[in-house]
C-alpha atoms as a PDB file:
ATOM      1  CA  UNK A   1      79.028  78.909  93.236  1.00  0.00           C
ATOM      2  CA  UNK A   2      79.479  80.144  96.678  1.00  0.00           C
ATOM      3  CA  UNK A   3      81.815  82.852  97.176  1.00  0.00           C
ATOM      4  CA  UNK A   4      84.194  82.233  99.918  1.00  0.00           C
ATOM      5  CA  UNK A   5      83.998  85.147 102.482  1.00  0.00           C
ATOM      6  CA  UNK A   6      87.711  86.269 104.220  1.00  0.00           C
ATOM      7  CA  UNK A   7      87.856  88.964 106.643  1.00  0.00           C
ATOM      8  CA  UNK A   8      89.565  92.254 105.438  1.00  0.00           C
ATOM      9  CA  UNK A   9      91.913  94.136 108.375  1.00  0.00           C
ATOM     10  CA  UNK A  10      92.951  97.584 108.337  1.00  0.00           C
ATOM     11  CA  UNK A  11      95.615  98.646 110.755  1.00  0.00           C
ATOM     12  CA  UNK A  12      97.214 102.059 111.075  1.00  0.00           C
ATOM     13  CA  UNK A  13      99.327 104.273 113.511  1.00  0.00           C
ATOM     14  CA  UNK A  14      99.266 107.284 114.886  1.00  0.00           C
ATOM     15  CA  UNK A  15     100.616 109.618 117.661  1.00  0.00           C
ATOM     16  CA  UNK A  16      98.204 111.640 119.748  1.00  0.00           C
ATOM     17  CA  UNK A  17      98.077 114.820 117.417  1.00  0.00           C
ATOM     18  CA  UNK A  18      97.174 112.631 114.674  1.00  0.00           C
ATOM     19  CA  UNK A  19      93.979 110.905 116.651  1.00  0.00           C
ATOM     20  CA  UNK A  20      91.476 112.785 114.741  1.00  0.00           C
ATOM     21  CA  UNK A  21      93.634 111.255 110.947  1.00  0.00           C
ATOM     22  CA  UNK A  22      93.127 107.845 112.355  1.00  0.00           C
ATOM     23  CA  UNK A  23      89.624 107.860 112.938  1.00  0.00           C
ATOM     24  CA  UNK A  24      89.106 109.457 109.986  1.00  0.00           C
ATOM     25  CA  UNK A  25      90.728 106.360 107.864  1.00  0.00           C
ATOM     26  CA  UNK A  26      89.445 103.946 110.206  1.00  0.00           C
ATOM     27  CA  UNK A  27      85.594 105.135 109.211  1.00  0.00           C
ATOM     28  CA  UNK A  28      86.195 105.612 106.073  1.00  0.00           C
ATOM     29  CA  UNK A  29      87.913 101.867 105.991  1.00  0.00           C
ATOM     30  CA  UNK A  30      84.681 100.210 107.196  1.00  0.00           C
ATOM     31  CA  UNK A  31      82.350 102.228 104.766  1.00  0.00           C
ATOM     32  CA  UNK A  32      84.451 100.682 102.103  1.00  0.00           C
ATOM     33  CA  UNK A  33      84.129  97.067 102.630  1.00  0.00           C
ATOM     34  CA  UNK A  34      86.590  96.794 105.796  1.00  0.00           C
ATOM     35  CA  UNK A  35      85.855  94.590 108.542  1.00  0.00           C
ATOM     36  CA  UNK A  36      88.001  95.395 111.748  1.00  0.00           C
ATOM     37  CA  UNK A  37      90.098  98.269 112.617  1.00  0.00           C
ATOM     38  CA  UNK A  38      93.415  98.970 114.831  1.00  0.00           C
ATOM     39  CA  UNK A  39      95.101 102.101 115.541  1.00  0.00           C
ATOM     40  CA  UNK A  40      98.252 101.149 116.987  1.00  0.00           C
ATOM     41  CA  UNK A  41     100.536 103.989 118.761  1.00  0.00           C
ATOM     42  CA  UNK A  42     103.812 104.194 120.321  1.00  0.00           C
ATOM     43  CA  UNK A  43     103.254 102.612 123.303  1.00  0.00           C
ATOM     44  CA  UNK A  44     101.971  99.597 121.094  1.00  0.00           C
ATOM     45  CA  UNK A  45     105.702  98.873 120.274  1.00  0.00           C
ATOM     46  CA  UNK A  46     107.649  97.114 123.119  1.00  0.00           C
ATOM     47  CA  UNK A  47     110.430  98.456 124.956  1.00  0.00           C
ATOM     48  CA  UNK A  48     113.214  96.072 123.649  1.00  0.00           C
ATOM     49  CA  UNK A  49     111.723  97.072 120.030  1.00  0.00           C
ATOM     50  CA  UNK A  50     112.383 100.912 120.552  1.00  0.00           C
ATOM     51  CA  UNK A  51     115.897  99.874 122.089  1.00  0.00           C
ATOM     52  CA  UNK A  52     116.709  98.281 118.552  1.00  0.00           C
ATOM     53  CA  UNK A  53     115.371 101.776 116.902  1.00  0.00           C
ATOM     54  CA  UNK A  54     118.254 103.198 118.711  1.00  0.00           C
ATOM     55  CA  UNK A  55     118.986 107.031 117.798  1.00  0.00           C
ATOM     56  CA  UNK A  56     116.116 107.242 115.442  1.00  0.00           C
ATOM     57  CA  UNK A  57     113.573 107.663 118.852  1.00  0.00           C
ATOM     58  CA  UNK A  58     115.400 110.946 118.836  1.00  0.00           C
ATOM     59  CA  UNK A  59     114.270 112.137 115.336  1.00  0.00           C
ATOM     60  CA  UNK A  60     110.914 114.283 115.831  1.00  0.00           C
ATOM     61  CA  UNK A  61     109.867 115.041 112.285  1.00  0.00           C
ATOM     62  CA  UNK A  62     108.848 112.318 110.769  1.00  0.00           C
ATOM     63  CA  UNK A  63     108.490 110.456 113.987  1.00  0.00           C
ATOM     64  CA  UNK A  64     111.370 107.966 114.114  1.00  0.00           C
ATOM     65  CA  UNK A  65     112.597 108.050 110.661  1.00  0.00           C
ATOM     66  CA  UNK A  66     109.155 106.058 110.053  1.00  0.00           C
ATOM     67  CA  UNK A  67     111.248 102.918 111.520  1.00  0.00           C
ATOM     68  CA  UNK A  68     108.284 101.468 113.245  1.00  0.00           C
ATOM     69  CA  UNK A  69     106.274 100.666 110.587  1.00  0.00           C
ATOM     70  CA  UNK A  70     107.313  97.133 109.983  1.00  0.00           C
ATOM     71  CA  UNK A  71     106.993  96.331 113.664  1.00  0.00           C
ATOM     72  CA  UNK A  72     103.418  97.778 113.435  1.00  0.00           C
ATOM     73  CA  UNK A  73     102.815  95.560 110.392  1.00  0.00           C
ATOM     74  CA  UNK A  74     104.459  92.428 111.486  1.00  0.00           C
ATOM     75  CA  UNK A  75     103.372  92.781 115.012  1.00  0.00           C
ATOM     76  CA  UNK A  76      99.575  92.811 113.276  1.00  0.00           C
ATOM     77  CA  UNK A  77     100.045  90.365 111.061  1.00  0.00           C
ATOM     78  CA  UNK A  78     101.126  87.348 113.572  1.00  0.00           C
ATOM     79  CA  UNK A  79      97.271  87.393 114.656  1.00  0.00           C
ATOM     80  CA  UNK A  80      95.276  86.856 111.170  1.00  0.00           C
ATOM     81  CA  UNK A  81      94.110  83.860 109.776  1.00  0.00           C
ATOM     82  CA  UNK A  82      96.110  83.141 106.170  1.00  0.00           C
ATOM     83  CA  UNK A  83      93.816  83.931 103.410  1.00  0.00           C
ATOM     84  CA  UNK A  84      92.723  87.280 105.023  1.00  0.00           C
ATOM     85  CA  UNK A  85      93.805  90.425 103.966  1.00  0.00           C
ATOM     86  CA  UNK A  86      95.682  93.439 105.804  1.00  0.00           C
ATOM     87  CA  UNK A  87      95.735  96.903 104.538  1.00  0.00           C
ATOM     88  CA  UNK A  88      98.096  99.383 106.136  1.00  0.00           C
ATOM     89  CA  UNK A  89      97.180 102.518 105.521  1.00  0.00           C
ATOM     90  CA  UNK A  90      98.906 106.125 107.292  1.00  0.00           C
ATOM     91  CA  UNK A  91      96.355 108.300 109.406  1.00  0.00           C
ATOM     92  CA  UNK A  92      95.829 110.602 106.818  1.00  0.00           C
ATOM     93  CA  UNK A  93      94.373 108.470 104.133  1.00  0.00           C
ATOM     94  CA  UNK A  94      91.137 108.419 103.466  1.00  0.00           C
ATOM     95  CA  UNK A  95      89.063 105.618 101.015  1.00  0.00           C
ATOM     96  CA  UNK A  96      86.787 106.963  98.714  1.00  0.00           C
ATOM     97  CA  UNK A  97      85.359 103.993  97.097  1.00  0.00           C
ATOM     98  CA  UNK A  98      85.373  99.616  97.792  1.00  0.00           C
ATOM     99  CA  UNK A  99      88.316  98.352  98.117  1.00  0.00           C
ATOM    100  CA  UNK A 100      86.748  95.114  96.997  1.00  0.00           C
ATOM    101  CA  UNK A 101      87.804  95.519  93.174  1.00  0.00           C
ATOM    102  CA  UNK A 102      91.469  96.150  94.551  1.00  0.00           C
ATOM    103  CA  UNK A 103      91.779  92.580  97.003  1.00  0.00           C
ATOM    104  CA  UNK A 104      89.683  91.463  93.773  1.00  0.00           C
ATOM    105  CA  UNK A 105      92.889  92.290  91.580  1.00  0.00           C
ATOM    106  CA  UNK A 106      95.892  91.038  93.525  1.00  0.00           C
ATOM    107  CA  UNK A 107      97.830  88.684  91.491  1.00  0.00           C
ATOM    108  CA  UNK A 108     100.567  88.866  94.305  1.00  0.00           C
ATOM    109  CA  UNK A 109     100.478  88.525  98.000  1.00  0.00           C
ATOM    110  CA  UNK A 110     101.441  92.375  98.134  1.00  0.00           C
ATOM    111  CA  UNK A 111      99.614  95.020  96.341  1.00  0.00           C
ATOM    112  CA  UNK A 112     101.757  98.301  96.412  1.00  0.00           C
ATOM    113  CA  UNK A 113     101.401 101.125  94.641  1.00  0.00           C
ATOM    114  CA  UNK A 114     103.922 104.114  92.966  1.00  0.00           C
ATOM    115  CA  UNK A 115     103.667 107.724  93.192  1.00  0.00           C
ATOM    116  CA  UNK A 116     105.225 110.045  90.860  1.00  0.00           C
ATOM    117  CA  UNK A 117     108.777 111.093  91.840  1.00  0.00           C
ATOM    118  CA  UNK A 118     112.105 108.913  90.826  1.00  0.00           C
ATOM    119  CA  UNK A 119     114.035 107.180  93.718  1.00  0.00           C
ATOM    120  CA  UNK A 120     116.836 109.491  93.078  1.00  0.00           C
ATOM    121  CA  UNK A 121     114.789 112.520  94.393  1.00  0.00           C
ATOM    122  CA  UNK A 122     114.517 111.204  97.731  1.00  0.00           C
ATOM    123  CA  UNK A 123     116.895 108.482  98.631  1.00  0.00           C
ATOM    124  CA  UNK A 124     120.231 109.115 100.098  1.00  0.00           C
ATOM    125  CA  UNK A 125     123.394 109.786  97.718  1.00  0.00           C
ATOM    126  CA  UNK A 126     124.974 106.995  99.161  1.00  0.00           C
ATOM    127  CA  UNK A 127     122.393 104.194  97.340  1.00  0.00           C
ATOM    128  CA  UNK A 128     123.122 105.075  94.134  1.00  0.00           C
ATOM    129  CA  UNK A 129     126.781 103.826  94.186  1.00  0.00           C
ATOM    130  CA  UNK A 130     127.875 100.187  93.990  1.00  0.00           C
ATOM    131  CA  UNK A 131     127.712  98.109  97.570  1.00  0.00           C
ATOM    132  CA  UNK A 132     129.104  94.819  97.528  1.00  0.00           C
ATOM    133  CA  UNK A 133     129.091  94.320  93.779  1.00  0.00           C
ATOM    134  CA  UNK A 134     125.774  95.637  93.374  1.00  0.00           C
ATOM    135  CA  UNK A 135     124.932  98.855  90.697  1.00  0.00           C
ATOM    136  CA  UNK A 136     122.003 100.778  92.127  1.00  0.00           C
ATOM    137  CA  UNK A 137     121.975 103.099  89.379  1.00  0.00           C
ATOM    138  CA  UNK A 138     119.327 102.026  86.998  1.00  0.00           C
ATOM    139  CA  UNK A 139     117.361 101.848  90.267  1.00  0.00           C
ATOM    140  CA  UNK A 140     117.379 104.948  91.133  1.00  0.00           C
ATOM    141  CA  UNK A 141     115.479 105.796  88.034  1.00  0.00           C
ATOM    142  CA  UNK A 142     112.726 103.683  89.087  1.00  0.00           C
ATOM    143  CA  UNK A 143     108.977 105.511  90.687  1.00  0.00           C
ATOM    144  CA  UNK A 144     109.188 105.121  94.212  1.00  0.00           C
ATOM    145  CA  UNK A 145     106.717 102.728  95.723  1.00  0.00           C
ATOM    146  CA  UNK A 146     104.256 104.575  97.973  1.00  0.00           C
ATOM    147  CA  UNK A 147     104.685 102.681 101.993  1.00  0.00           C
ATOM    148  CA  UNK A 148     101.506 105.237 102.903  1.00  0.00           C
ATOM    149  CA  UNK A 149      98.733 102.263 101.928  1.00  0.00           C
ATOM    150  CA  UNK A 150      99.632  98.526 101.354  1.00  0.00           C
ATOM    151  CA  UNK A 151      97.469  95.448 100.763  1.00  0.00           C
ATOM    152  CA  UNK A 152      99.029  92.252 101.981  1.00  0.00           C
ATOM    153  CA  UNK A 153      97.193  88.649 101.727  1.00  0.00           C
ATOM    154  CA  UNK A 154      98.006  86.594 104.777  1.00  0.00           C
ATOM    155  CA  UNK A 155      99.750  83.223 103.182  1.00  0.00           C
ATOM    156  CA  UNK A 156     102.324  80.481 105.131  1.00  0.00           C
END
């Protein structure tokens, strides 16, 4: 049988005091069975973009409230061939072992993962009450999914 080979992106973002993070997952991503690479950065994301992020360009912190990270993603995405696989992953992260047995594993088009703490430790009071018919309670019960490293498989 011949194994059909698919080429395995990793994209990830990063301001300039976080150059060295990038790099560091980026290397790490091809020693683990990744074959291309993107660091994307602010000036990545179009003008008319940050004009939609509106107030949260002001928010220092956590660098925008995190809002661009779609647009990174999305943005990527629109230039891979369906079949092949993205992984987002923060500057930060670093891979430790193949990801092969991961890809290998997805029984969805989205692999995501959970961390430890309960949406209700993190989210804002004002998702745990009922909007438009809608009981978020039992959800806020729920692990948290972890938006730091996500596998996607490109599909129509």
């Amino acid at each position: 049988m011949v194994e059909i080979k698919f080429m395995i992106h990793l994209i990830t973002y990063c301001t300039d005091n976080y150059t060295r993070s990038a790099n560091v997952v980026c290397q790490s991503a091809m020693k683990h069975g990744v074959d291309t690479v993107k660091i994307a950065r602010d000036y990545d994301i179009p003008a008319t973009v940050k004009l939609m992020f509106g107030d949260n360009l002001k928010e220092v912190n956590r660098h925008w409230f995190y809002i661009w990270k779609p647009y990174i993603i999305w943005n990527f995405i629109q230039g891979i061939q369906d079949g092949e696989i993205v992984i987002y992953a923060d500057a930060g992260q670093t891979f430790t072992d193949s990801i092969k047995p991961l890809i290998d594993k997805m029984d969805e088009d989205i692999l995501l993962f959970h961390n430890p703490w309960r949406h209700v430790e993190w989210c804002k009071a004002d998702v745990s009450g009922n909007i438009n018919g809608v009981q978020f309670g039992e959800y806020l019960t729920f692990r948290q999914a972890q938006a730091s490293l996500i596998f996607f498989r490109i599909t129509p």
